[in-house]
N, C-alpha and C. Protein backbone atom coordinates (compact mmCIF):
# COMPACT_ATOMS: atom_id res chain seq x y z
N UNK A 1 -9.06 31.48 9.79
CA UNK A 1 -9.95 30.66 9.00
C UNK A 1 -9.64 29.19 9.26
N UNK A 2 -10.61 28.29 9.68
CA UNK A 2 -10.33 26.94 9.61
C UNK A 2 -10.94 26.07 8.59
N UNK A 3 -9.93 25.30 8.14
CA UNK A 3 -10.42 24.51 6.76
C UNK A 3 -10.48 23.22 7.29
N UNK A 4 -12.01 22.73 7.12
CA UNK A 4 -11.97 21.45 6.90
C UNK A 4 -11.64 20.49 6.04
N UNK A 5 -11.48 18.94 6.63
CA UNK A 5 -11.25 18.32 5.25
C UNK A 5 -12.17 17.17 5.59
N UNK A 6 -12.75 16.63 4.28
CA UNK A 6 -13.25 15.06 4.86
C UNK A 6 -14.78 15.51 4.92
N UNK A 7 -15.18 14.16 4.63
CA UNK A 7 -17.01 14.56 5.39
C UNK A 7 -17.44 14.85 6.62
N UNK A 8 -16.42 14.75 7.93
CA UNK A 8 -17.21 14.46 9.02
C UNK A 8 -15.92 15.70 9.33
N UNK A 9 -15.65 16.54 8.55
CA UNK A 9 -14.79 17.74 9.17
C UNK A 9 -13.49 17.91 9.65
N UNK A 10 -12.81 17.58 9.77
CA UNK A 10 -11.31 17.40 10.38
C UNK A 10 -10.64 18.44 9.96
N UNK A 11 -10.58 19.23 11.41
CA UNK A 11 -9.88 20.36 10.79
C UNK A 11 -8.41 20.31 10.27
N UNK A 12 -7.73 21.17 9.68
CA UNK A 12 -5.88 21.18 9.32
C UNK A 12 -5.23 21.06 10.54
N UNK A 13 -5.52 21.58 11.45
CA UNK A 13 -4.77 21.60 12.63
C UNK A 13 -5.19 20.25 13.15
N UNK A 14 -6.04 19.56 13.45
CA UNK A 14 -6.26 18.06 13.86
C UNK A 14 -6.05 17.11 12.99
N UNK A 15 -5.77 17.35 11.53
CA UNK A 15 -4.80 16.57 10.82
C UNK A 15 -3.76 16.43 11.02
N UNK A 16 -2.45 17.69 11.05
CA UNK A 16 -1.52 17.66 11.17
C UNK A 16 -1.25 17.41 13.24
N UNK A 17 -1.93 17.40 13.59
CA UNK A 17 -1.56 17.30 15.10
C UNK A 17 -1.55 15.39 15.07
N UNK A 18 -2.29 14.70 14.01
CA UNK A 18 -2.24 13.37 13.87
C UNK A 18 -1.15 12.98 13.61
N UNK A 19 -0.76 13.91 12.55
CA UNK A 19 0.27 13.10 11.33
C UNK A 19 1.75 13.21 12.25
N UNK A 20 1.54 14.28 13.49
CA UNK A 20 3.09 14.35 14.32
C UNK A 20 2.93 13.50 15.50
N UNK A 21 1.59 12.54 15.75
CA UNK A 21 1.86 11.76 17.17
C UNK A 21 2.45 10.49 16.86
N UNK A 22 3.27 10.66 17.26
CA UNK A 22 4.54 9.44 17.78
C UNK A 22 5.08 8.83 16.43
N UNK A 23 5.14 9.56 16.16
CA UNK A 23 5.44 8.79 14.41
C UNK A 23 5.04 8.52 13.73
N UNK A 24 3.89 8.60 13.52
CA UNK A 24 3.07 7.78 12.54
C UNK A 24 3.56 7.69 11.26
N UNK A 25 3.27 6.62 10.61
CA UNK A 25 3.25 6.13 9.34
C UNK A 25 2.72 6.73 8.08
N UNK A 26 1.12 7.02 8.73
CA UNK A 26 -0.31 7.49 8.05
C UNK A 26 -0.54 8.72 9.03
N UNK A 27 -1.28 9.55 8.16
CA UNK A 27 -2.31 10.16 8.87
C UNK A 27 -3.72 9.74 8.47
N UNK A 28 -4.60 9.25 9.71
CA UNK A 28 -5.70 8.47 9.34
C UNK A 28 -6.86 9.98 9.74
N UNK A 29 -7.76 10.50 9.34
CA UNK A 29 -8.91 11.19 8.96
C UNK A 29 -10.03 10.95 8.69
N UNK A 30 -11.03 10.98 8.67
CA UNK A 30 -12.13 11.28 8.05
C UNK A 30 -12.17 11.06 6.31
N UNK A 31 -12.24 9.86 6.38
CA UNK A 31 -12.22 9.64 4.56
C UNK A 31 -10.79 9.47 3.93
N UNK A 32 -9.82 10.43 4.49
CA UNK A 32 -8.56 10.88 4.44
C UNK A 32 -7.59 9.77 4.60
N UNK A 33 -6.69 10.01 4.17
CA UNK A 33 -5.08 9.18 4.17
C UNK A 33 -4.02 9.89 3.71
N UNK A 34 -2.85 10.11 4.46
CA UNK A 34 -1.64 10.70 3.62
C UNK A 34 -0.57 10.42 4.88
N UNK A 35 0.31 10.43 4.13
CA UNK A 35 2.11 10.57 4.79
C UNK A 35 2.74 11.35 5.22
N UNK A 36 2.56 11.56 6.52
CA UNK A 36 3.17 12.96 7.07
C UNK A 36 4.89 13.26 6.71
N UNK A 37 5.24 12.27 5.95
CA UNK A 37 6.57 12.48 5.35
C UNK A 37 6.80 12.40 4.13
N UNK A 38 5.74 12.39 3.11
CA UNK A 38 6.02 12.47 2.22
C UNK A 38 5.24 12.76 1.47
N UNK A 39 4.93 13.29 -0.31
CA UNK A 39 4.01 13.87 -0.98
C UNK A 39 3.11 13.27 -1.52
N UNK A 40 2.35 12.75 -0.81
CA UNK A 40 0.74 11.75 -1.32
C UNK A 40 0.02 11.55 -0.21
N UNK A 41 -1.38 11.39 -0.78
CA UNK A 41 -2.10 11.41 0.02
C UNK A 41 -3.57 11.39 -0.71
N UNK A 42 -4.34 10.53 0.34
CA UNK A 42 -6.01 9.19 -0.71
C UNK A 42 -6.65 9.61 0.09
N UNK A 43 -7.98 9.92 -0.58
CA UNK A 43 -9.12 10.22 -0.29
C UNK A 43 -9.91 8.70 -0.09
N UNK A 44 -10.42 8.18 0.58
CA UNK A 44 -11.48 6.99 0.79
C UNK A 44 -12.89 6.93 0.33
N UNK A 45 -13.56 5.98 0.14
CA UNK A 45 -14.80 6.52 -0.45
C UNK A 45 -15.79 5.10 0.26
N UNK A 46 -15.11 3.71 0.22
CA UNK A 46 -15.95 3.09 0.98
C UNK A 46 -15.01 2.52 1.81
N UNK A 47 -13.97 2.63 1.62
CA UNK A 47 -13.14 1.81 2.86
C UNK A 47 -12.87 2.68 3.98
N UNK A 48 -12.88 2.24 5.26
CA UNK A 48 -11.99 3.24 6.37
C UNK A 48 -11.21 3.63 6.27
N UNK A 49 -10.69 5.12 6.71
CA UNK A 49 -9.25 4.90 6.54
C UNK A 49 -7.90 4.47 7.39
N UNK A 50 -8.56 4.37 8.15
CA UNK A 50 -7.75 2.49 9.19
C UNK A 50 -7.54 1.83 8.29
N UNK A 51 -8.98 1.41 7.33
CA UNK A 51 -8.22 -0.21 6.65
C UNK A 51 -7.73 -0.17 5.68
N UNK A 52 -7.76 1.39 5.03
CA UNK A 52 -7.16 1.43 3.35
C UNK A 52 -5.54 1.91 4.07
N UNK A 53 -5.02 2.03 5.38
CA UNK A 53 -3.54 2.09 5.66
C UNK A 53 -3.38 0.97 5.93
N UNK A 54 -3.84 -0.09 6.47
CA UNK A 54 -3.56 -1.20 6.80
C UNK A 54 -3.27 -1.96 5.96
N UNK A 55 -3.95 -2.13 4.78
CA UNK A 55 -4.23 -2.86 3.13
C UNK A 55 -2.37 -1.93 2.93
N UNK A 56 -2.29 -1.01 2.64
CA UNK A 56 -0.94 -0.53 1.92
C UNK A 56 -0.07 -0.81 3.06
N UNK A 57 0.57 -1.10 4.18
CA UNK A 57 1.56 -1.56 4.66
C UNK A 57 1.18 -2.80 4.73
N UNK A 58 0.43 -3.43 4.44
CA UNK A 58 0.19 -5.29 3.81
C UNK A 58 0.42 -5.31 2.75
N UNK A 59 0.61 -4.52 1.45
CA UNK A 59 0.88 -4.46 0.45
C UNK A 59 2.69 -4.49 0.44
N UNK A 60 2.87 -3.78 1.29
CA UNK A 60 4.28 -2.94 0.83
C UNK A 60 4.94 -4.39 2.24
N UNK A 61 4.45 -4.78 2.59
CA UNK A 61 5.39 -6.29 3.42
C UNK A 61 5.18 -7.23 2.57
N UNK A 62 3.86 -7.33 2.12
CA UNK A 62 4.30 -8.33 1.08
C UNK A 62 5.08 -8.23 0.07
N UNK A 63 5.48 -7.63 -0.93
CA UNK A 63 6.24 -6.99 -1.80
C UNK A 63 7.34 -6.16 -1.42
N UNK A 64 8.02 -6.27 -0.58
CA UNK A 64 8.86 -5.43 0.05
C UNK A 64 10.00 -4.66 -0.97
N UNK A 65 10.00 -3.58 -0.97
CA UNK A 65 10.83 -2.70 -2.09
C UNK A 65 11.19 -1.19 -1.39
N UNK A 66 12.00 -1.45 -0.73
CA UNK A 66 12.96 -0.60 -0.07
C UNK A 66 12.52 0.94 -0.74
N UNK A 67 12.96 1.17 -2.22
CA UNK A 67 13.27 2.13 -3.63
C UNK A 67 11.34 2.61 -4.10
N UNK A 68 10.58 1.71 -3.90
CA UNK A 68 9.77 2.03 -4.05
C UNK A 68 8.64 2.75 -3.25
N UNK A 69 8.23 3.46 -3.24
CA UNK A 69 7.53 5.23 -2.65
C UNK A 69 6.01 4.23 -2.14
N UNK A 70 5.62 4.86 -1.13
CA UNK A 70 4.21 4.49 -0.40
C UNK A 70 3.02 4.66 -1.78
N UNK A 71 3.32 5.77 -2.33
CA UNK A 71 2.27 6.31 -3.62
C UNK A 71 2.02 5.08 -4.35
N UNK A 72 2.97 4.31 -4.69
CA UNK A 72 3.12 3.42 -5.91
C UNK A 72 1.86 1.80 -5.31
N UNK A 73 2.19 1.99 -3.95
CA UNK A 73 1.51 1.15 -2.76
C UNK A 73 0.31 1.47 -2.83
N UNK A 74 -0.18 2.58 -2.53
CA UNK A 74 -1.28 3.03 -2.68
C UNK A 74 -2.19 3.00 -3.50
N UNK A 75 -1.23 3.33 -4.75
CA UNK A 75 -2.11 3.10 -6.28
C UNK A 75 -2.71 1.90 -6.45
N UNK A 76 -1.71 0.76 -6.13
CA UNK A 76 -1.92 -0.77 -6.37
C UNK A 76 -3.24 -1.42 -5.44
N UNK A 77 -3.23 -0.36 -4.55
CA UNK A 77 -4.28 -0.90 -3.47
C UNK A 77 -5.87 0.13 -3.92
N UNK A 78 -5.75 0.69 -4.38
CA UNK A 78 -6.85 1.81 -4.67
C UNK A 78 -8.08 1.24 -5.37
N UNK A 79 -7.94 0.39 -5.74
CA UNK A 79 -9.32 -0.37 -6.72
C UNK A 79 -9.79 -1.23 -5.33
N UNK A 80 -9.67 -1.51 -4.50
CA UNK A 80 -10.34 -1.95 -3.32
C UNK A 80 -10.83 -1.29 -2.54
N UNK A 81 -10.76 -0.14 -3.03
CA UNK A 81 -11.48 0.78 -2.28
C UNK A 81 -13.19 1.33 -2.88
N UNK A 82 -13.47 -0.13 -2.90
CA UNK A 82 -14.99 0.37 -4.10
C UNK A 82 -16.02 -0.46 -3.11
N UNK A 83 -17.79 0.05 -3.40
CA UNK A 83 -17.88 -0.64 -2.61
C UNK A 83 -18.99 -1.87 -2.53
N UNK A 84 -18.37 -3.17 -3.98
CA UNK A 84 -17.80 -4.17 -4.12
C UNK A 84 -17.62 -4.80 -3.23
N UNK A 85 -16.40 -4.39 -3.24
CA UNK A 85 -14.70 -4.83 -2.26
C UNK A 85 -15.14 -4.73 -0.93
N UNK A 86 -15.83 -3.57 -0.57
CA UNK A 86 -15.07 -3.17 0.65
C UNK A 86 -15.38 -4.25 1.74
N UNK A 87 -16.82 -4.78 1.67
CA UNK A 87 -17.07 -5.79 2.91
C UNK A 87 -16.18 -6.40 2.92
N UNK A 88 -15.67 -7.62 1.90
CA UNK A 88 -14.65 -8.39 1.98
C UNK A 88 -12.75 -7.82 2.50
N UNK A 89 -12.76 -6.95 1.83
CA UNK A 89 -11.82 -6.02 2.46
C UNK A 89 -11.40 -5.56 3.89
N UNK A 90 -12.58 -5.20 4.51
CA UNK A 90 -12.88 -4.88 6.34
C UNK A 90 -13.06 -5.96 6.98
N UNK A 91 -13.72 -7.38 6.53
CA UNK A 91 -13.41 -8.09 7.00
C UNK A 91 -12.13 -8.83 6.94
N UNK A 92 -11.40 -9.02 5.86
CA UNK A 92 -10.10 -9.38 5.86
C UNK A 92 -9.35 -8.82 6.71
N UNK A 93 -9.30 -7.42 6.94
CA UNK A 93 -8.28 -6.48 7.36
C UNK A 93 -8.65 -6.86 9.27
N UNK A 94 -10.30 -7.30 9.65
CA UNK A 94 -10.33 -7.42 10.94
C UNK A 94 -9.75 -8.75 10.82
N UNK A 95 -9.38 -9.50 10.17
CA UNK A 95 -8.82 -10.84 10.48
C UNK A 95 -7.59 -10.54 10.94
N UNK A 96 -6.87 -10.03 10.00
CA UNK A 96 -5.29 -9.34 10.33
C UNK A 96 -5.05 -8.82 11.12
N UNK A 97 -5.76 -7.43 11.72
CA UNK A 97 -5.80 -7.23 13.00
C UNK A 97 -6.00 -7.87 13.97
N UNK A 98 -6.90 -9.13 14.13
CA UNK A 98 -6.95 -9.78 15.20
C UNK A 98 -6.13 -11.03 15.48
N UNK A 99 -5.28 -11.28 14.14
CA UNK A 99 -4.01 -12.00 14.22
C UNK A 99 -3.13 -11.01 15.38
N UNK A 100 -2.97 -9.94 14.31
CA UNK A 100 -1.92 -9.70 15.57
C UNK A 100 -2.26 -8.81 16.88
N UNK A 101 -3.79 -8.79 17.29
CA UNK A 101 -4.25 -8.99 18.43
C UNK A 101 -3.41 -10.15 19.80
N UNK A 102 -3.45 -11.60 18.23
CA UNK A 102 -3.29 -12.49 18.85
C UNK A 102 -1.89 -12.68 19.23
N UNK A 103 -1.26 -12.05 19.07
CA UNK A 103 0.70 -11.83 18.78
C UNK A 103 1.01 -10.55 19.95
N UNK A 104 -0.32 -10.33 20.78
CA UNK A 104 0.06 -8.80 21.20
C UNK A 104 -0.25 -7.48 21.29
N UNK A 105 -0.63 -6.93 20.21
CA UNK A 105 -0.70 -5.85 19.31
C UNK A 105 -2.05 -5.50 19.29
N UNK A 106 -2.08 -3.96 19.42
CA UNK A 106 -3.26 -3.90 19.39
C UNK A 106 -3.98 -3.63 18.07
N UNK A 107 -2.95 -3.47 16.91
CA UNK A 107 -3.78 -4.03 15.80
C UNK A 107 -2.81 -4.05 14.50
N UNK A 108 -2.62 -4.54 13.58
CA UNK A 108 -1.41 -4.69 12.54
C UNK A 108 -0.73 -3.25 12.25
N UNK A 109 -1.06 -2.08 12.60
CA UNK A 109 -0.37 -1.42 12.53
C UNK A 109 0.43 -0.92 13.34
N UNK A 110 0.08 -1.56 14.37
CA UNK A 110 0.56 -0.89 15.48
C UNK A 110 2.39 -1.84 16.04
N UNK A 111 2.47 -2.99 15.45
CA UNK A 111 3.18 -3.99 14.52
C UNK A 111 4.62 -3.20 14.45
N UNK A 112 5.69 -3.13 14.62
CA UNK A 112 7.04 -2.16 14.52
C UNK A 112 7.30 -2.79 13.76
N UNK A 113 7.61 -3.90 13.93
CA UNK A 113 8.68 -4.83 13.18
C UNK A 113 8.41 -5.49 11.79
N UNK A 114 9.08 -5.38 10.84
CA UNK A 114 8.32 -5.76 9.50
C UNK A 114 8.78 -7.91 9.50
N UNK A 115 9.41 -8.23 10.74
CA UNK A 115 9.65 -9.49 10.62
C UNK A 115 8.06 -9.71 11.35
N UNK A 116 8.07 -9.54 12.28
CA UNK A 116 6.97 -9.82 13.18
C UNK A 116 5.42 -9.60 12.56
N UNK A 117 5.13 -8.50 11.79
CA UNK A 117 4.17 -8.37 10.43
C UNK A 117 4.31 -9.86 9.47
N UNK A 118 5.28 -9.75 9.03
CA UNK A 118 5.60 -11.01 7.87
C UNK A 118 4.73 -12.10 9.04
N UNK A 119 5.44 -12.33 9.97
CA UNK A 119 5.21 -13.85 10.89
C UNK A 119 3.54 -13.59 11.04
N UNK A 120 2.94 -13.00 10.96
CA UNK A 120 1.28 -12.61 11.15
C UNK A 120 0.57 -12.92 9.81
N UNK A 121 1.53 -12.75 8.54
CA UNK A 121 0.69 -12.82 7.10
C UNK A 121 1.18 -14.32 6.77
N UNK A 122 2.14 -14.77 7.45
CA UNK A 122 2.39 -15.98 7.11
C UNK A 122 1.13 -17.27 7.71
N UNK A 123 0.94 -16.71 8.73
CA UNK A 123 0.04 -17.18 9.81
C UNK A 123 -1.30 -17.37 8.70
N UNK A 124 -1.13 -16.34 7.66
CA UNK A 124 -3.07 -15.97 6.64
C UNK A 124 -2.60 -16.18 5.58
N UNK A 125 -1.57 -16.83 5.31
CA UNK A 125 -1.63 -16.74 3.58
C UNK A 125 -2.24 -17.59 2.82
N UNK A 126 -2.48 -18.40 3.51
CA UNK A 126 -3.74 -19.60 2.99
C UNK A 126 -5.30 -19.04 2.91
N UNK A 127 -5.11 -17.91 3.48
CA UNK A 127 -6.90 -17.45 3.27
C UNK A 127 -7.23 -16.95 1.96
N UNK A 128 -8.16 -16.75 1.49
CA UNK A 128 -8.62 -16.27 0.27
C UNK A 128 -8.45 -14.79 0.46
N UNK A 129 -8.73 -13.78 1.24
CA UNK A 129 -8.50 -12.61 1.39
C UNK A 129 -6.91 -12.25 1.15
N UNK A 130 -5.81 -13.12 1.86
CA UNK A 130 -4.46 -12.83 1.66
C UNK A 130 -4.39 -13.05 0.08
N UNK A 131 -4.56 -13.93 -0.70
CA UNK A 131 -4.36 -14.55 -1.90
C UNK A 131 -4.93 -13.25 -2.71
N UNK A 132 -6.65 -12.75 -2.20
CA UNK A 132 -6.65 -12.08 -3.33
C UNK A 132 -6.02 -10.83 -3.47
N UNK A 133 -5.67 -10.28 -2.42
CA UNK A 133 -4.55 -9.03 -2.32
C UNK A 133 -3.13 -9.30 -2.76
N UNK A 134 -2.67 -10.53 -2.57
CA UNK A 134 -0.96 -10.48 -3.14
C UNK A 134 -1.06 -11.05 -4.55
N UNK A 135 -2.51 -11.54 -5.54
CA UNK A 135 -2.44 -11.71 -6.46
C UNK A 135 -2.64 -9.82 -7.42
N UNK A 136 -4.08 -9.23 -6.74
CA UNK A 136 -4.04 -8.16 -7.18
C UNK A 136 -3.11 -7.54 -6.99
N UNK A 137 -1.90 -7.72 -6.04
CA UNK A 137 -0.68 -6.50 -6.17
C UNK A 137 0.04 -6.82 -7.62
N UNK A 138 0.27 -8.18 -7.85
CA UNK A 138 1.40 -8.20 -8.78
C UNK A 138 1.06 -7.75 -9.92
N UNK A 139 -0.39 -7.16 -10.64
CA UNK A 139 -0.57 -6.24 -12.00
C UNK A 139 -0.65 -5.07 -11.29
N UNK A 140 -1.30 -4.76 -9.84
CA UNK A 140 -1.30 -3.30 -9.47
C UNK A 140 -0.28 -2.59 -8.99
N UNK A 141 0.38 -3.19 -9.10
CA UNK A 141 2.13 -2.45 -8.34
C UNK A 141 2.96 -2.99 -9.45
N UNK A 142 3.53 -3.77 -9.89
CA UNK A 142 4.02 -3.85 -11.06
C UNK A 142 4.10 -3.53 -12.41
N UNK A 143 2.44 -2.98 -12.52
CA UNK A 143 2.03 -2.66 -14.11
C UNK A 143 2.10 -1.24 -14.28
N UNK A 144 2.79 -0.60 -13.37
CA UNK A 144 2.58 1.23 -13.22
C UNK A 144 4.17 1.69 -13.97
N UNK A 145 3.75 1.82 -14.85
CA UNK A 145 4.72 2.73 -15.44
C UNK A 145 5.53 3.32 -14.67
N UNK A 146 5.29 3.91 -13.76
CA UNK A 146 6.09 5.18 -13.07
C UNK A 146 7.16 3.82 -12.08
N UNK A 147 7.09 2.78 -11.97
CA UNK A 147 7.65 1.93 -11.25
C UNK A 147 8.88 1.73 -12.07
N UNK A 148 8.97 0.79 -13.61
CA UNK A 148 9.51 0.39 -14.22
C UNK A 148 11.10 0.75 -14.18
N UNK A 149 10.82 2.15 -14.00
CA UNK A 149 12.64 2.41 -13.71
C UNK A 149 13.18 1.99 -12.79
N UNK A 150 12.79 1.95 -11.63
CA UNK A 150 12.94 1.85 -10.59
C UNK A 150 13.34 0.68 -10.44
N UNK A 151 13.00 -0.61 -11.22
CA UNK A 151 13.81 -1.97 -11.56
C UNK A 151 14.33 -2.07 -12.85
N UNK A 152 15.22 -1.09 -13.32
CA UNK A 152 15.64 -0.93 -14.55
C UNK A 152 15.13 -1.51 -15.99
N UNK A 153 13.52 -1.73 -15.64
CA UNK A 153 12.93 -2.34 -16.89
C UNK A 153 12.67 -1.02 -17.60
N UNK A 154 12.62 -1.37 -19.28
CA UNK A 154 12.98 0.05 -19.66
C UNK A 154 11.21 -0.23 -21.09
N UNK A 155 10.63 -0.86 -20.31
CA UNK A 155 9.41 -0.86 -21.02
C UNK A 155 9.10 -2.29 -22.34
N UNK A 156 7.75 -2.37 -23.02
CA UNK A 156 7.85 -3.05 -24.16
C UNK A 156 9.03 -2.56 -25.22
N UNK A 157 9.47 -3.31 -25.87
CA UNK A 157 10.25 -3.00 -27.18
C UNK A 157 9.93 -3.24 -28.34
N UNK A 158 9.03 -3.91 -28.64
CA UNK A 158 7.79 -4.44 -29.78
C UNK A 158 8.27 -2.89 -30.56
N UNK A 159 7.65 -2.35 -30.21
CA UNK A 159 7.04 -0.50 -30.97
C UNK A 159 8.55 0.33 -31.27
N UNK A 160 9.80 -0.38 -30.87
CA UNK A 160 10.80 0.20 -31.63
C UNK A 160 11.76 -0.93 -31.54
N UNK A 161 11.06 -1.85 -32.46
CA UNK A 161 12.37 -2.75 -33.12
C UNK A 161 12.58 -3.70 -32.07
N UNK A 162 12.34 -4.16 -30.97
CA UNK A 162 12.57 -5.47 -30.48
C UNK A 162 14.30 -4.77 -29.66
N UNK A 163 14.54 -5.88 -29.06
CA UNK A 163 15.81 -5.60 -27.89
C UNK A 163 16.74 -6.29 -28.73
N UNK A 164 16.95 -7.10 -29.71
CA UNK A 164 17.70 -7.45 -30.29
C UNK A 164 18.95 -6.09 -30.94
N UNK A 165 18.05 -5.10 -31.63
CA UNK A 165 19.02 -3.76 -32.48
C UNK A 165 18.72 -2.61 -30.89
N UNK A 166 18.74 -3.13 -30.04
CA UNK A 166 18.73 -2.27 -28.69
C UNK A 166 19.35 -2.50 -27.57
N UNK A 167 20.68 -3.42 -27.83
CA UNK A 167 21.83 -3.86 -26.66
C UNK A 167 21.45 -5.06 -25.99
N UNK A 168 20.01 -5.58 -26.47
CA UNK A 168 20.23 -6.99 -26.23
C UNK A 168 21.75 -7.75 -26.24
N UNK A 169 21.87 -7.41 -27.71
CA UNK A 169 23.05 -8.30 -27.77
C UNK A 169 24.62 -7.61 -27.99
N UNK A 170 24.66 -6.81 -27.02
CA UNK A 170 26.00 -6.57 -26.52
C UNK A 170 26.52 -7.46 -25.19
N UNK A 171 26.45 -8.27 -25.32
CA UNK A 171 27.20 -9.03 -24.44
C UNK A 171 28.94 -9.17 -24.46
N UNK A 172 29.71 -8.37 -23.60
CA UNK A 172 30.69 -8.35 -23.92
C UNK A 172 31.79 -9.45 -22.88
N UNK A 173 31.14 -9.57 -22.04
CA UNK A 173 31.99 -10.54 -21.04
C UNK A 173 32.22 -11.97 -21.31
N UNK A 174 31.61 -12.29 -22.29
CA UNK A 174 32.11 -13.85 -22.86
C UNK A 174 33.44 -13.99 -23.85
C-alpha cells in the first residue's frame, strides 16, 4: 500500500528518501515540513515549504538557543504562514536567499555555518522584512509556555501571592 501525503502526493518512501539525503535539516514536501531527527513536523498552507524551513532556521540564528527544540521555532514562525503574510514572506525569504547567492550559496539553507548565516542577516537587518520577523519572534518564541522552563522562568506569580512569600527573598549570600 502506498500512502500519500500532501496535495500534490508524495509518497512515504519519497519523503523519507528526502529526509536521509545528505543530512538534511528539513524534510521539504509537498505542503509538508518535518525533522528527520526529531518529533515534529508542519503542514503549509500558503507558504512553500522551502520558505516556511528557511523562515525557522532564520528564526532559530536569530535567537540562537542551543536547549531549545526546532518545534518551539516552528510554532513562533507558524502565523506567517497565512495568506496575508505570505507574499511578503517569499519575497523576503528570496531576498535572503539571494544574499547568500551573493556569499556563494546556492541558497540560505544550503549555508553550513551558523557564523556565515549570521554575516548574511547582518547584511538585512535594516530591512523591514528582517525587523518584522525578529520582532514577531520575541512574543512568538518567548510567550510559549512550553519554553519557560527551559530558561528557568517559572511563570506569572500575581495568581499565587507574588515572588516575594515564594523565595524571592531568600537571598542568602549577602
Amino acid at each position: 500500500m502506498v500512502t500519500t501525503l500532501g496535495p500534490k502526493g508524495l509518497t512515504r518512501r519519497q519523503l523519507l528518501s528526502r529526509a536521509t539525503a545528505a543530512g538534511a535539516s528539513f524534510v521539504v514536501g509537498a505542503g509538508f515540513l518535518a525533522a528527520p531527527n526529531a518529533a515534529w513536523a508542519v503542514e503549509t498552507t500558503a507558504l512553500t515549504p522551502e520558505t516556511f524551513a528557511t523562515l525557522v532556521q532564520m528564526a532559530r540564528d536569530i535567537y540562537p538557543h542551543d536547549k531549545v527544540g526546532d518545534e518551539f521555532y516552528v510554532a513562533a514562525v507558524k502565523g506567517y504562514d497565512s495568506e496575508d503574510a505570505a507574499d511578503g514572506i517569499e519575497a523576503g525569504i528570496a531576498a535572503l536567499n539571494g544574499a547568500a547567492q551573493g556569499k556563494g550559496f546556492d541558497n540560505y539553507l544550503a549555508v553550513g555555518w551558523e557564523r556565515d548565516r549570521v554575516d548574511i542577516l547582518r547584511g538585512m537587518e535594516d530591512s523591514a522584512f528582517f525587523q518584522q520577523i525578529r520582532g514577531g519572534l520575541v512574543t512568538g518564541l518567548y510567550n510559549q509556555k512550553a519554553v519557560w522552563p527551559i530558561f528557568g522562568y517559572e511563570g506569572a506569580s500575581f495568581e499565587l501571592g507574588g515572588y516575594i512569600d515564594r523565595g524571592f527573598d531568600d537571598i542568602n549570600w549577602l
